[in-house]
N, C-alpha and C. Protein backbone atom coordinates (compact mmCIF):
# COMPACT_ATOMS: atom_id res chain seq x y z
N UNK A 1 -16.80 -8.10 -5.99
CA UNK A 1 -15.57 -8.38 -6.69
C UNK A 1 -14.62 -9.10 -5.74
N UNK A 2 -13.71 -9.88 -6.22
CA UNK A 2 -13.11 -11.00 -5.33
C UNK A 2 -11.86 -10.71 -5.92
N UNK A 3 -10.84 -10.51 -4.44
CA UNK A 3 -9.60 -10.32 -4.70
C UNK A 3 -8.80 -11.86 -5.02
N UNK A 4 -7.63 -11.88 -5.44
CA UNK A 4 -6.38 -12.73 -5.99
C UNK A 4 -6.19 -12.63 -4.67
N UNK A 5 -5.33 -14.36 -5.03
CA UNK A 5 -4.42 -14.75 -3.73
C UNK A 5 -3.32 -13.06 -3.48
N UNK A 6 -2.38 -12.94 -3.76
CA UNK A 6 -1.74 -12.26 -3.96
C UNK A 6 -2.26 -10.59 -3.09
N UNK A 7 -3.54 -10.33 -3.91
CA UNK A 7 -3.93 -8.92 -2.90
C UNK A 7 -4.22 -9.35 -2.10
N UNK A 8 -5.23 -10.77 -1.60
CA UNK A 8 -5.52 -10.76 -0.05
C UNK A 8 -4.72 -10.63 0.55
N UNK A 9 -3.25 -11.21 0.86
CA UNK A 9 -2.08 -11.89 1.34
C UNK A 9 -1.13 -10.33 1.84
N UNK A 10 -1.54 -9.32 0.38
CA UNK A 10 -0.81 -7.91 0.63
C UNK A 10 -2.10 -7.19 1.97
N UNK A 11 -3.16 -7.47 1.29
CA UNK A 11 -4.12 -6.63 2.52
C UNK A 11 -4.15 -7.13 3.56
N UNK A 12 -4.30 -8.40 4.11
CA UNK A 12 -3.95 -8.90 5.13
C UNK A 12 -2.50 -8.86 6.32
N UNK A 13 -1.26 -8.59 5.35
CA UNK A 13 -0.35 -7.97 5.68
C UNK A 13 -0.20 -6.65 6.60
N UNK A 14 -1.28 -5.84 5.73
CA UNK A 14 -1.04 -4.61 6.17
C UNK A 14 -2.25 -4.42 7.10
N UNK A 15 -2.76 -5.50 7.07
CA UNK A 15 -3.47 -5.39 8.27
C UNK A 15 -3.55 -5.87 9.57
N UNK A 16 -2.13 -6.65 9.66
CA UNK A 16 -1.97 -6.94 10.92
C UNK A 16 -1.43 -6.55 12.11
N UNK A 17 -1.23 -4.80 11.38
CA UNK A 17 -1.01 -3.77 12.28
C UNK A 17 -1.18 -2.79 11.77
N UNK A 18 -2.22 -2.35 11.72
CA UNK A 18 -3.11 -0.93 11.45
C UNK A 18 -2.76 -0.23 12.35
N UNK A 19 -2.31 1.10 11.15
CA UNK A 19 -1.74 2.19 11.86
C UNK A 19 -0.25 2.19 11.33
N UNK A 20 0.19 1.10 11.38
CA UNK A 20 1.59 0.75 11.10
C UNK A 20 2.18 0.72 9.80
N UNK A 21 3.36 1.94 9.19
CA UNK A 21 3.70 1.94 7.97
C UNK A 21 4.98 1.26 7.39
N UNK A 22 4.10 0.24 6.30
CA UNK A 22 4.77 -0.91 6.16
C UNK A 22 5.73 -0.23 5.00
N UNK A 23 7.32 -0.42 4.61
CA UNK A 23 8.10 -0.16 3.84
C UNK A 23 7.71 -0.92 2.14
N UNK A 24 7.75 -0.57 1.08
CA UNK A 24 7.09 -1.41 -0.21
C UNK A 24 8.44 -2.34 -0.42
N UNK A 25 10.24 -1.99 0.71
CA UNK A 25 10.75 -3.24 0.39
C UNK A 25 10.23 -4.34 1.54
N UNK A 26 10.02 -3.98 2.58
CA UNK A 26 9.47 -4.95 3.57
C UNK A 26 8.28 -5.95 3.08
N UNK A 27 7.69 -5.39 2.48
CA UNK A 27 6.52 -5.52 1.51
C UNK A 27 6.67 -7.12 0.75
N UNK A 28 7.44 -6.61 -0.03
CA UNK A 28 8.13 -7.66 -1.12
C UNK A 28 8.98 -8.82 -0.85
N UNK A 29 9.65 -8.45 0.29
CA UNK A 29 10.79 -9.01 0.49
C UNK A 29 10.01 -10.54 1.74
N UNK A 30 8.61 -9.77 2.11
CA UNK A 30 7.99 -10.71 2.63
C UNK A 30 7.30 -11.25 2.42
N UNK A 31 6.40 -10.93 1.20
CA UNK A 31 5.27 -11.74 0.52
C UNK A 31 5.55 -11.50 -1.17
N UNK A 32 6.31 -11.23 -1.46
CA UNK A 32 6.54 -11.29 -3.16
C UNK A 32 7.99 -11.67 -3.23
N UNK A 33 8.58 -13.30 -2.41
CA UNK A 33 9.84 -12.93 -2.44
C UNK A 33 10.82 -13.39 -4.11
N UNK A 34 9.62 -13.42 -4.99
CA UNK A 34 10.57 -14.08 -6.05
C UNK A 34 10.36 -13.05 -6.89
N UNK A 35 9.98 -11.53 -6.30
CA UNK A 35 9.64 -10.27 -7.36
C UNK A 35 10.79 -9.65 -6.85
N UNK A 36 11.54 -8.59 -7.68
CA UNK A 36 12.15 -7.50 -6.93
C UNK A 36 12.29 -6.48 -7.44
N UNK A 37 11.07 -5.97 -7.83
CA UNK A 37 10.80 -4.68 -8.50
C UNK A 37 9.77 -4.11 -7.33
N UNK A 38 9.93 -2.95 -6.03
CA UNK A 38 9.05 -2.62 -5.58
C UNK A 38 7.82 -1.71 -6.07
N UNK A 39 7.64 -1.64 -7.21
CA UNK A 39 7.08 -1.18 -8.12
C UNK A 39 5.70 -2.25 -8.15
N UNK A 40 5.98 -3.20 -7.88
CA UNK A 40 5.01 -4.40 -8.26
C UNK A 40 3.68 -3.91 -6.87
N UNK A 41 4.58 -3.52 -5.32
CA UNK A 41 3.50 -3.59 -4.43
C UNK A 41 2.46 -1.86 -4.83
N UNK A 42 2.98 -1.39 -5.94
CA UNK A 42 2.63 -0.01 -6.15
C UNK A 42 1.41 -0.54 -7.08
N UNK A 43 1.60 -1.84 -7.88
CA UNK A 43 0.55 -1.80 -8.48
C UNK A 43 -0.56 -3.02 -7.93
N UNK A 44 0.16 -3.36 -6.68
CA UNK A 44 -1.17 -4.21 -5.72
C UNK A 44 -1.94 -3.46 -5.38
N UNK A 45 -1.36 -2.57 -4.82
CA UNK A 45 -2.12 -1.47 -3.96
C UNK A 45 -3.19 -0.32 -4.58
N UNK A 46 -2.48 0.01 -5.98
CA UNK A 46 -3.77 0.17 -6.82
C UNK A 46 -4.90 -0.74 -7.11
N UNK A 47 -4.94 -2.32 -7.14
CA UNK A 47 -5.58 -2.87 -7.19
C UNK A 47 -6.85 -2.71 -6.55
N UNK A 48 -6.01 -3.42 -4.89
CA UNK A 48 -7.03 -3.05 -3.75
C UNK A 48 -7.47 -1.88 -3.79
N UNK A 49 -7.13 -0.56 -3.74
CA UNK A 49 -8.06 0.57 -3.94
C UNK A 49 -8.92 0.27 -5.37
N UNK A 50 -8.75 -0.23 -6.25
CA UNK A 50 -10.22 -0.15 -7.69
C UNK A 50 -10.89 -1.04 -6.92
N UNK A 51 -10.64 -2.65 -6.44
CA UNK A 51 -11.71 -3.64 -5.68
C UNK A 51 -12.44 -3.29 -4.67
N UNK A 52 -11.67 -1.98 -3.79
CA UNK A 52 -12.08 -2.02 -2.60
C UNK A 52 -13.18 -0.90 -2.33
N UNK A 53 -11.79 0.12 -2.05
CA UNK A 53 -12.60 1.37 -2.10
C UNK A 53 -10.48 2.73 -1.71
N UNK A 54 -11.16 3.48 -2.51
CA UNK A 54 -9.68 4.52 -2.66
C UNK A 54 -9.09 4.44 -1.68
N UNK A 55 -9.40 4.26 -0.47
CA UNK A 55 -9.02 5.10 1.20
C UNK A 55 -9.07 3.51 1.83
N UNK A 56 -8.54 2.15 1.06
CA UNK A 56 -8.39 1.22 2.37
C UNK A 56 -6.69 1.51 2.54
N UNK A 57 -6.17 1.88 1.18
CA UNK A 57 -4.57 1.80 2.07
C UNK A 57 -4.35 3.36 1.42
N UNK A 58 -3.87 3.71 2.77
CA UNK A 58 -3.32 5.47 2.91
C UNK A 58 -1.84 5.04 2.56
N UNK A 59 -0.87 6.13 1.53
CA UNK A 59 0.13 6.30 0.83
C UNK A 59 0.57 6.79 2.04
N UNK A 60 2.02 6.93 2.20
CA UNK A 60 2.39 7.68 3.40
C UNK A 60 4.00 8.36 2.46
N UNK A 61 3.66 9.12 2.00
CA UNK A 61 4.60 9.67 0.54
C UNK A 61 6.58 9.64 1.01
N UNK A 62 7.11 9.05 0.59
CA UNK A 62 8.18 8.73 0.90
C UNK A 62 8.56 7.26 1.81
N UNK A 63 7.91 6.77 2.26
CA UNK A 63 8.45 5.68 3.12
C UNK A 63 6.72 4.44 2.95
N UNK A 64 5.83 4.58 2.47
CA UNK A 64 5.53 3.27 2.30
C UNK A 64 3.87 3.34 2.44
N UNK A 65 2.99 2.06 2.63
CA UNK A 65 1.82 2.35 2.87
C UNK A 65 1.25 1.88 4.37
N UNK A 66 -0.02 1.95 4.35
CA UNK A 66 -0.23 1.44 5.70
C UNK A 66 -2.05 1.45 5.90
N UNK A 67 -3.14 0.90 6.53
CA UNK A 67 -3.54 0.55 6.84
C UNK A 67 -4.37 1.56 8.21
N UNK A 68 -5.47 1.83 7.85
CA UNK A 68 -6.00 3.04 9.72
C UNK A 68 -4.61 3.91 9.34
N UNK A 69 -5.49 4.56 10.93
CA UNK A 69 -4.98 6.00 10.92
C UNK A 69 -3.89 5.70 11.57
N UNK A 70 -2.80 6.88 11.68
CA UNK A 70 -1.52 6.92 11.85
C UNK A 70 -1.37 7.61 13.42
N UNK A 71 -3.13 8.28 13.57
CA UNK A 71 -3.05 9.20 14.96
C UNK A 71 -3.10 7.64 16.20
């Protein structure tokens, strides 16, 4: 299955520092800048987990998602 411009651009994001928890306004404000509902990176990120697999982006409950482990 082949991701959209759009999820690569979010997964690639969050992968250019694994480990690192990215904010869903940082999110937007850097690669969705003509959206401003952070709601929108809530439903990228479901995406990539149905394409990918559940566990590529860890929720980090209150402040955002992120990419690897956090240890």
């Amino acid at each position: 299955m082949s991701l959209t411009a759009k999820e690569a651009e979010l997964l690639a994001a969050l992968a250019t520092e694994p480990g690192r928890v990215f904010t869903r306004e940082e999110l937007l404000s850097k690669h969705f800048q003509a959206a401003d509902q952070p709601g929108l990176i809530d439903t990228y990120v479901h995406h990539l987990r149905r394409k990918l697999s559940k566990s590529v982006v860890r929720t980090i409950h209150g402040i955002g998602y992120q990419i690897g482990d956090s240890a």
